[in-house]
Protein backbone atom coordinates (compact mmCIF):
# COMPACT_ATOMS: atom_id res chain seq x y z
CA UNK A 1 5.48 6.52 -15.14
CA UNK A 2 8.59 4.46 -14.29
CA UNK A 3 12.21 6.43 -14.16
CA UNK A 4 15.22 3.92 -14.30
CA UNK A 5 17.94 6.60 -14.56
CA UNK A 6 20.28 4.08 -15.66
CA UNK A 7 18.46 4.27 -19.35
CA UNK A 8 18.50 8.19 -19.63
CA UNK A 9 21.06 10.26 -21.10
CA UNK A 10 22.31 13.57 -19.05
CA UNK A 11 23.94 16.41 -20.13
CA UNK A 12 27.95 15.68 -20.87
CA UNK A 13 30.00 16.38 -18.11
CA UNK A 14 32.04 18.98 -20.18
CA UNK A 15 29.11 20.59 -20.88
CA UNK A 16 28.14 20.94 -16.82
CA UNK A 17 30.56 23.84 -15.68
CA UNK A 18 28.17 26.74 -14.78
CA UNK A 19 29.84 30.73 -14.92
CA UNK A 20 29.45 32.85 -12.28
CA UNK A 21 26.24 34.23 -13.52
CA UNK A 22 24.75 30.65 -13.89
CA UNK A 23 25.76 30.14 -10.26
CA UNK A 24 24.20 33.52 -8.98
CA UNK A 25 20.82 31.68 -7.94
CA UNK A 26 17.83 33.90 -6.68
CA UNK A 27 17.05 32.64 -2.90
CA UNK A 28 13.73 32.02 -1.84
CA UNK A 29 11.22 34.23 -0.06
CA UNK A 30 11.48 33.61 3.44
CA UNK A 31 8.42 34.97 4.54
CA UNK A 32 6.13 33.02 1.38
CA UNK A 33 8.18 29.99 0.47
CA UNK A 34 6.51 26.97 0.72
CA UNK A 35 8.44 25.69 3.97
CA UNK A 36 9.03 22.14 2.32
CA UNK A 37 10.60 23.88 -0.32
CA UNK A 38 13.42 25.13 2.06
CA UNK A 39 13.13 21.70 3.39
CA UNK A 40 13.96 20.06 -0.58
CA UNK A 41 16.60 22.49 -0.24
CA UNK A 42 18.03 21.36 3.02
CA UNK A 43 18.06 18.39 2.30
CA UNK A 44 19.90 18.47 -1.51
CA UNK A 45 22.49 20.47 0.34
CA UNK A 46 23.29 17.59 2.45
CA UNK A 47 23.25 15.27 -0.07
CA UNK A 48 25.77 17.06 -2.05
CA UNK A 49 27.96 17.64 0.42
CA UNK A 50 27.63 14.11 1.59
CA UNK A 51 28.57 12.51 -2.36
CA UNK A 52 31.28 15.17 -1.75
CA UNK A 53 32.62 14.40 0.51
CA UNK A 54 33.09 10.69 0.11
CA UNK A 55 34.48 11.50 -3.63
CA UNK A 56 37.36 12.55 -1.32
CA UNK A 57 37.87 10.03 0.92
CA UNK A 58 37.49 8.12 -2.32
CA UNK A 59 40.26 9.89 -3.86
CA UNK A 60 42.71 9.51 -0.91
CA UNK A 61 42.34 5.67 -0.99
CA UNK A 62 42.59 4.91 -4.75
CA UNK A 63 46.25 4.58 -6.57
CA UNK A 64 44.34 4.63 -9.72
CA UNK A 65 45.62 8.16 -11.54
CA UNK A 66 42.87 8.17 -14.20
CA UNK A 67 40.26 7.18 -11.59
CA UNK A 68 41.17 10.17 -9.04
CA UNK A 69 41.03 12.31 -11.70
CA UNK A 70 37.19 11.38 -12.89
CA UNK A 71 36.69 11.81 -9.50
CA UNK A 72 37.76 15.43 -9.40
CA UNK A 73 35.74 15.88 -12.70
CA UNK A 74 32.87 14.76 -11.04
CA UNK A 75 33.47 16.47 -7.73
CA UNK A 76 33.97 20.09 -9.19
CA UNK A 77 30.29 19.65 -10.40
CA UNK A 78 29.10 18.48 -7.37
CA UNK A 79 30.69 21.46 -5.25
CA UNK A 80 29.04 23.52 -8.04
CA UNK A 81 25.73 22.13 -7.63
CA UNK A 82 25.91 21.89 -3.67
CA UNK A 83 26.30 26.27 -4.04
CA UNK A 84 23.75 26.73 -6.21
CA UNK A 85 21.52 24.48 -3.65
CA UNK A 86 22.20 26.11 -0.36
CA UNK A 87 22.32 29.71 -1.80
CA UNK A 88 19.01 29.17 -1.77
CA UNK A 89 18.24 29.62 1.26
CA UNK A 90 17.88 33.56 2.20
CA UNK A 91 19.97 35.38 3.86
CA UNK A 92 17.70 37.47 5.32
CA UNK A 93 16.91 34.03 7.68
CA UNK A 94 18.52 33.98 11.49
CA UNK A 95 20.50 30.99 12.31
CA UNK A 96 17.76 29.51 14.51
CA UNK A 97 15.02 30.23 11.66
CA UNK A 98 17.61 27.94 9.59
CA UNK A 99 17.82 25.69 12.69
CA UNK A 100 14.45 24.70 12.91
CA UNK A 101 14.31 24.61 8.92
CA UNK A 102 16.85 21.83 9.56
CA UNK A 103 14.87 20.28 12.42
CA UNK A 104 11.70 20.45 10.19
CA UNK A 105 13.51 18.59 8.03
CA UNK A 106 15.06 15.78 10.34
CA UNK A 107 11.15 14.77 11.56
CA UNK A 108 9.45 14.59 8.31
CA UNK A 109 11.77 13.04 6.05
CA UNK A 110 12.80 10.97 8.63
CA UNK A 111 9.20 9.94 9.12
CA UNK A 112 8.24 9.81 5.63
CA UNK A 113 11.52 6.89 5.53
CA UNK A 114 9.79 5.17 8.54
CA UNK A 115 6.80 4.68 7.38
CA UNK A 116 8.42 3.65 3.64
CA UNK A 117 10.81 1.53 4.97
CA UNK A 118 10.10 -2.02 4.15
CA UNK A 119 12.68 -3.62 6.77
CA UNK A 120 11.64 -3.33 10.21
CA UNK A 121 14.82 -3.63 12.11
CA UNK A 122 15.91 -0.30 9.71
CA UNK A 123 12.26 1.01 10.22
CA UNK A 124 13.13 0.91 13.96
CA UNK A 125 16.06 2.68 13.68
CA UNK A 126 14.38 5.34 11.86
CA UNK A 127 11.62 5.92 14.15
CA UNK A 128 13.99 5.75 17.11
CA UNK A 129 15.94 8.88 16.18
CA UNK A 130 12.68 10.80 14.86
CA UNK A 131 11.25 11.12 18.72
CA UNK A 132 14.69 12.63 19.04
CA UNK A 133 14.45 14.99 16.36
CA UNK A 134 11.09 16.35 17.25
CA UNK A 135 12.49 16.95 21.05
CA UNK A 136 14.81 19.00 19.52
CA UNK A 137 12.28 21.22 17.29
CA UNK A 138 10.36 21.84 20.67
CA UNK A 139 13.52 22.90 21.95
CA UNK A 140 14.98 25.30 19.60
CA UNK A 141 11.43 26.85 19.09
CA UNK A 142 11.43 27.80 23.13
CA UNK A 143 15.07 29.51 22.29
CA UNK A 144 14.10 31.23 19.63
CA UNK A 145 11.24 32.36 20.66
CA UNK A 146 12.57 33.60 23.95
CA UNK A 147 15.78 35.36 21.75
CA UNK A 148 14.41 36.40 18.90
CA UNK A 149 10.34 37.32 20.37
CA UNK A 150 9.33 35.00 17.19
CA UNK A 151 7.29 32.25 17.24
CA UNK A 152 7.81 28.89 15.24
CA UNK A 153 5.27 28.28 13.58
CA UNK A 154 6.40 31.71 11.24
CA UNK A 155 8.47 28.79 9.63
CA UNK A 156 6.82 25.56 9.91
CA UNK A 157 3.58 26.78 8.91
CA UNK A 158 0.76 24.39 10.21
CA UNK A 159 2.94 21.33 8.52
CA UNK A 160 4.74 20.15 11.89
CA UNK A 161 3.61 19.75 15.35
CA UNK A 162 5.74 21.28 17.77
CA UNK A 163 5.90 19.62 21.20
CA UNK A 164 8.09 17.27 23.33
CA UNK A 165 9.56 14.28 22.11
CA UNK A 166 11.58 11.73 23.49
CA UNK A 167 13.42 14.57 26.56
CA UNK A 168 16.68 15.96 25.06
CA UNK A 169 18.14 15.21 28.24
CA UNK A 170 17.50 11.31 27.80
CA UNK A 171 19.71 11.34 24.70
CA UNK A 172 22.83 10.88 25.80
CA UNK A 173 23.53 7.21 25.10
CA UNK A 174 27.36 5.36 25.86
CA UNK A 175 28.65 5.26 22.40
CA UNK A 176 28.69 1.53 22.18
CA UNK A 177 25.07 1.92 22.62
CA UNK A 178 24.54 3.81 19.20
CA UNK A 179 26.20 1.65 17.07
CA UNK A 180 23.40 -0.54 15.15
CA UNK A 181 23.74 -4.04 12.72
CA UNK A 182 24.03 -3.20 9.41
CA UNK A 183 22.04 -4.10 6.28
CA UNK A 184 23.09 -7.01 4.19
CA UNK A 185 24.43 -5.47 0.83
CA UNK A 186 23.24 -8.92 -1.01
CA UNK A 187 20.08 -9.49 0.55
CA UNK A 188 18.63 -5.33 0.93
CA UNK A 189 16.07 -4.19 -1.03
CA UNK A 190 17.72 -1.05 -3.52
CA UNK A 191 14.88 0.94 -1.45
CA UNK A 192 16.49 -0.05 2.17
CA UNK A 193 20.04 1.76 0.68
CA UNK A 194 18.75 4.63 -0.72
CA UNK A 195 16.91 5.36 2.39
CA UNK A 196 19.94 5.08 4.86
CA UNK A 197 22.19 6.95 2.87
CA UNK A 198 20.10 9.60 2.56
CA UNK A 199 19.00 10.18 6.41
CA UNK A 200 22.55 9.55 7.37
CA UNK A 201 23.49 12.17 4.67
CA UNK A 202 20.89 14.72 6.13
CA UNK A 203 21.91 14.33 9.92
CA UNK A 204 25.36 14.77 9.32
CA UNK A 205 24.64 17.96 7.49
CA UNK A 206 23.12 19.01 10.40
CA UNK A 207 26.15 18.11 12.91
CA UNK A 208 28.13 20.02 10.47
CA UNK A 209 25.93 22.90 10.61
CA UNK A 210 25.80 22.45 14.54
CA UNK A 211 29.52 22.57 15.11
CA UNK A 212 30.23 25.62 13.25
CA UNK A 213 27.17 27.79 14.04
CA UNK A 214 27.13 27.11 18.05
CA UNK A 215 29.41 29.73 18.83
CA UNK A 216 28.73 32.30 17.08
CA UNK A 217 25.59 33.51 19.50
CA UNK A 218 26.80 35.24 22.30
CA UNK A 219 23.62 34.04 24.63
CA UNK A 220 25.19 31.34 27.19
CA UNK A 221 21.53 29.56 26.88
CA UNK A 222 21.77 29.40 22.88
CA UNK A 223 25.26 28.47 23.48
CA UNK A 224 24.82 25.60 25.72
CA UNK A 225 21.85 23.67 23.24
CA UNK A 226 24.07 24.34 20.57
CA UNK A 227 26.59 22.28 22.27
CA UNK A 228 24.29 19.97 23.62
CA UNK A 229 21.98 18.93 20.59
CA UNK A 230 25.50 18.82 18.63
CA UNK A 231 26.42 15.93 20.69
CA UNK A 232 23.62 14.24 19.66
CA UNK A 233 23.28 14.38 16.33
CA UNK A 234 27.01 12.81 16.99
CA UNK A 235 24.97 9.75 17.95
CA UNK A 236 22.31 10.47 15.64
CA UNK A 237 25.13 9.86 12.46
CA UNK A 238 26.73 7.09 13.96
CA UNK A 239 23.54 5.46 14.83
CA UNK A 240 23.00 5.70 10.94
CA UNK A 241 25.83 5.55 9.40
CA UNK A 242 26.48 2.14 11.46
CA UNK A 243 22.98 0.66 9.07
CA UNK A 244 25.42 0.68 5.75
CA UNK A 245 26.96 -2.32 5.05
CA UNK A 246 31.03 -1.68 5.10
CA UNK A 247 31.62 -4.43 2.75
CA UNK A 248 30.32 -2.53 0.03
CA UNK A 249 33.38 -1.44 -2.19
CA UNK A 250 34.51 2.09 -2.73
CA UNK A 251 32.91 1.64 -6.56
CA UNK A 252 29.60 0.00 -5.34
CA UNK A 253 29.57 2.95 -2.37
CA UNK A 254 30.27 5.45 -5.57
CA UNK A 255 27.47 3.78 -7.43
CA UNK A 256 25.25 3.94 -4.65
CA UNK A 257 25.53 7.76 -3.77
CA UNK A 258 25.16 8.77 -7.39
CA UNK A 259 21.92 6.84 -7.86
CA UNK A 260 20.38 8.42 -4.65
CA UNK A 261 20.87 12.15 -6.00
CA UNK A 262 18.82 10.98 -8.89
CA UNK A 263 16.43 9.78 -7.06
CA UNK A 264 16.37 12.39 -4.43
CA UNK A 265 16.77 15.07 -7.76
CA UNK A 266 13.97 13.34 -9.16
CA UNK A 267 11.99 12.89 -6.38
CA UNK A 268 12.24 16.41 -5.59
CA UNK A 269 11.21 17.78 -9.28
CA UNK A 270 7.90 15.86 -8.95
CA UNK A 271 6.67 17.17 -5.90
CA UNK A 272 8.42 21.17 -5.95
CA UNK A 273 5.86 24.02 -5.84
CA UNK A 274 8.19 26.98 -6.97
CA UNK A 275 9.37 26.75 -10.38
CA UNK A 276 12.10 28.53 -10.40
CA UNK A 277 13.39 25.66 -7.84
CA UNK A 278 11.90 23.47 -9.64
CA UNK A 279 13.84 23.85 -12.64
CA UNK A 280 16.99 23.70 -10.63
CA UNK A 281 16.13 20.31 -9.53
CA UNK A 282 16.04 19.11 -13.23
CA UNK A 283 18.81 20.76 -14.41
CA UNK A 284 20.40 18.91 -11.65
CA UNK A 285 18.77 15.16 -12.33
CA UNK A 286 20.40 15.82 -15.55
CA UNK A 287 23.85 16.21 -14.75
CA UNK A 288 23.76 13.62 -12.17
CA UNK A 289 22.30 11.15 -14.79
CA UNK A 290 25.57 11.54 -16.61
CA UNK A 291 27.74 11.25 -12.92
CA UNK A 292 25.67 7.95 -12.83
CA UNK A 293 26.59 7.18 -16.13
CA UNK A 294 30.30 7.57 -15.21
CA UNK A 295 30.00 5.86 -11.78
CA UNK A 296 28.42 2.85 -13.80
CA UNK A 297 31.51 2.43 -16.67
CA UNK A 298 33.82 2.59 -13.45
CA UNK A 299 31.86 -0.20 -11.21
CA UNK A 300 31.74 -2.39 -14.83
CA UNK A 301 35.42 -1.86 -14.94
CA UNK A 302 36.84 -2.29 -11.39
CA UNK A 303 34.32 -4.32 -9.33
CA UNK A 304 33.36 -6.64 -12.82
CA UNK A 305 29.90 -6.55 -12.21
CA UNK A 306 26.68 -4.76 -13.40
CA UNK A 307 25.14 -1.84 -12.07
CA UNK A 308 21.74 -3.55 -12.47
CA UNK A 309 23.09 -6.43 -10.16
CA UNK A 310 23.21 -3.80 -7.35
CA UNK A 311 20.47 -0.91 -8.17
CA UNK A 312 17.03 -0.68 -8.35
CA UNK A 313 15.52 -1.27 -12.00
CA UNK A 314 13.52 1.95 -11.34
CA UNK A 315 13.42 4.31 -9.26
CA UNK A 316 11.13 3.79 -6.07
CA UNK A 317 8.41 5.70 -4.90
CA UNK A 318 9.33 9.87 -4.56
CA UNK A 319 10.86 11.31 -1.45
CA UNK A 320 7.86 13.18 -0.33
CA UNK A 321 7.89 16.14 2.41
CA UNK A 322 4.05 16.11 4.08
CA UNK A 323 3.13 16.11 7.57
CA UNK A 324 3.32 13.12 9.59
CA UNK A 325 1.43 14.45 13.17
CA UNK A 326 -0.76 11.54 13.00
CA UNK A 327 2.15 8.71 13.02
CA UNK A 328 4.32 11.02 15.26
CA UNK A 329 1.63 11.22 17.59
CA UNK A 330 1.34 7.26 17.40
CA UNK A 331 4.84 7.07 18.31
CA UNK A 332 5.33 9.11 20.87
CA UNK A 333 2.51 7.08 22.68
CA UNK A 334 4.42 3.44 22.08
CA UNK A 335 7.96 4.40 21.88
CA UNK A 336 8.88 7.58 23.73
CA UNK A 337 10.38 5.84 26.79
CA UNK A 338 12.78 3.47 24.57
CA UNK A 339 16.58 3.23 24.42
CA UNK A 340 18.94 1.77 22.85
CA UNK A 341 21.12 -1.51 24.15
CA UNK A 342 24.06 -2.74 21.75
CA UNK A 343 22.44 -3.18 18.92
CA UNK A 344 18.86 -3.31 20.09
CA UNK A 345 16.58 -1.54 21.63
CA UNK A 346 15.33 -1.57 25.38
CA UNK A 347 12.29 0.51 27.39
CA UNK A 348 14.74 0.40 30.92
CA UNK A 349 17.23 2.60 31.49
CA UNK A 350 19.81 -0.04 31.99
CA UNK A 351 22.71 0.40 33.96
CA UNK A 352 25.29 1.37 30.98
CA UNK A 353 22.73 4.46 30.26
CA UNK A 354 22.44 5.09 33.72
CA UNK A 355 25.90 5.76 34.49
CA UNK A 356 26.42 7.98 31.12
CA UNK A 357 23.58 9.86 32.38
CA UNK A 358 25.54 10.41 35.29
CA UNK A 359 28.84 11.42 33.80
CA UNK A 360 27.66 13.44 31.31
CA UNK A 361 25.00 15.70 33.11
CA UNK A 362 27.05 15.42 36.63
CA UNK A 363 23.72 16.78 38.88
CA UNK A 364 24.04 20.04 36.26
CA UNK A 365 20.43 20.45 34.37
CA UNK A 366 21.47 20.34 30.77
CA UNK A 367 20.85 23.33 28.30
CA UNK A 368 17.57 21.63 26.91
CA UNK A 369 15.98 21.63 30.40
CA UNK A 370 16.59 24.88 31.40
CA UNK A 371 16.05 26.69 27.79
CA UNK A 372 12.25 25.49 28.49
CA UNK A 373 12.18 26.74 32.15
CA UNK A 374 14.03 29.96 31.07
CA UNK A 375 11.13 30.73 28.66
CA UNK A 376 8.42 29.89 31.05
CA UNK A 377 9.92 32.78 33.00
CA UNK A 378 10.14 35.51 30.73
CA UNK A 379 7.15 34.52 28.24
CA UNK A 380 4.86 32.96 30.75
CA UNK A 381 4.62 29.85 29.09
CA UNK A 382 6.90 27.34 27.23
CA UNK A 383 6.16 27.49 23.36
CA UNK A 384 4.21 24.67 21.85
CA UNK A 385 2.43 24.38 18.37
CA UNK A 386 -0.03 21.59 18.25
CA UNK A 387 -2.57 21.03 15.39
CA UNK A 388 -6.48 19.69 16.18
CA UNK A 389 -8.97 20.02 13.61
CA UNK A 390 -6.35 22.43 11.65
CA UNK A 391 -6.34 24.63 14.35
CA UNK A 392 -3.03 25.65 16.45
CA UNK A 393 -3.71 24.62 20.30
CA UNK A 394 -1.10 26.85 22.80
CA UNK A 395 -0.65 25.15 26.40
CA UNK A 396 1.31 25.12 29.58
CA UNK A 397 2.04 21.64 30.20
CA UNK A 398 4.71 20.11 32.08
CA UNK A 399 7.60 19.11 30.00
């Protein structure tokens, strides 16, 4: 059944203000939630605070009185709806349980938009920083299993592989070097927009949650990857973030991120296994049908076009979490030895990445080396989760 949002009615925004007891969501069950329902959730809660967040830098550019003030309308609900998301999440969860939620996250949406993505130099760019992601799960699952005595797959279930990627240590890239071309804003598909806006969306949330949750362990180890991985998911923004076109205007950008939380809303109510989440999501789809609605009157009136000039008609194919070990595998065996060269992409490591390499790990092993070799030591064994024939396989391999 087809969904153009632009043709459905929402609740009225003065209708949308929720009380405190409206806002006083149950969380989910960390030990039997689906764990691509805390993924859904993960993910909404960096969408909101993405649309949020651009409302305001909106806001700070626009002389327009009437138009700042919509904004704040708008923007109240949002910061509503980005609580009720993340509250969520239990708070029974450890921050490295939440961590590799995160990381679960980053490898199959991201490879769900790779393998949906109908423009190749954007379906690049997508399975470029996926290898990256999945180092990163491997990594985090070796630190919390050698902090917290836990094993990974507790949260991943038998959903995502986890085992090396691209080497953590082989991220570090000289900044020019993640900077990418952007899309064309006349000739992208609608598709092509709503998927880079929503992984740039997602990594940032997890820089964010990087940045302020590193310090607060008191293990130098957990310290150190904290640090570490939060450079990269510096990269890993700007690296999308540079795929959106800058000449879109602030309304056409406004248009944009209000469209993509109906899809994503959308997407999300189709596919959700717990119905009390479930309903959340469509509670949600509605009010952000009528923040489309009002996005749409103010593109008609400021930019002078139509909002069907610039969306999709209907909305594509749902956002779906499902594993991906198959085409992760298949990647790992073409692509894990690529980096990135201006705007391209390269299998040396040229001279630029070289010396980076150099001034950044300065003959010190980095955090992600020796969090593997520190759980060798005390567990015997590094920790990796790999699925054959639905089984879990546990190995000792070299990393």
């Amino acid at each position: 059944m087809t969904f153009n949002p632009l043709r459905e009615r929402g609740i009225p925004l003065d209708r949308q203000v929720r009380n405190w007891r409206e806002l006083d969501v149950t969380p989910i069950d960390p030990d039997h939630a689906d764990p691509y329902t805390r993924c859904r959730i993960i993910t909404m809660n960096g969408i909101e605070i993405e649309s949020i967040m651009f409302s305001h830098h909106f806001a700070r550019r626009c002389p327009d009185l009437g138009v700042r003030q919509r904004l704040a309308e708008v923007r109240y609900v949002e910061q509503q709806q980005q609580k009720a998301v993340n509250w969520l999440l239990p708070g029974l969860a450890s921050v490295l349980e939440t961590t590799i939620a995160y990381e679960q996250v980053a490898v199959d949406l991201t490879a769900w938009v790779a393998r949906m993505e109908p423009d190749p130099y954007l379906r690049k760019a997508y399975e470029f920083g996926v290898l990256e992601d999945f180092d990163h799960l491997y990594r985090y699952a070796n630190l919390y299993e050698m902090i917290e005595h836990r094993k990974a797959e507790k949260i991943v279930d038998q959903l995502t592989e986890v085992m090396p990627g691209r080497p953590t240590k082989m991220h570090h890239r000289h900044p020019v070097d993640n900077v990418r071309e952007h899309y064309d804003r006349e000739k992208a598909k609608p598709v092509s927009k709503l998927h880079a806006l929503t992984i740039m969306s997602a990594e940032q949330q997890t820089m964010n949650f990087y940045m302020n949750v590193g310090p607060t362990y008191m293990e130098p180890i957990a310290r150190q990857l904290y640090q570490e991985i939060g450079l990269i998911e510096e990269e890993h923004v700007t690296h999308y973030e540079s795929l959106l076109d800058p000449r879109e205007t602030w309304w056409e950008q406004w248009l944009n991120h209000e469209y993509n939380e109906c899809y994503l809303y959308h997407s999300f109510m189709e596919t959700e296994s717990d119905p009390k989440v479930k309903a959340i999501w469509e509670l949600h789809l509605n009010m952000e049908l009528e923040h489309l609605r009002i996005a749409a009157e103010q593109f008609r009136e400021h930019d002078g076009r139509d909002p069907e000039q610039v969306l999709a008609p209907t909305l594509p194919t749902p956002v779906t979490f499902e594993p991906n070990k198959g085409y992760l595998r298949e990647l790992i065996s073409t692509q894990i030895d690529h980096t990135t060269l201006g705007t391209g992409y390269v299998q040396e490591a040229h001279e630029r990445f070289q010396r980076w390499q150099e001034q950044v790990h300065d003959d010190v092993e980095p955090a992600s080396e020796r969090v593997i070799d520190d759980n060798r030591a005390r567990s015997g064994e590094e920790y990796r989760l790999e699925i054959e024939g639905g089984h879990p396989l546990y190995s000792l391999r070299s990393h």
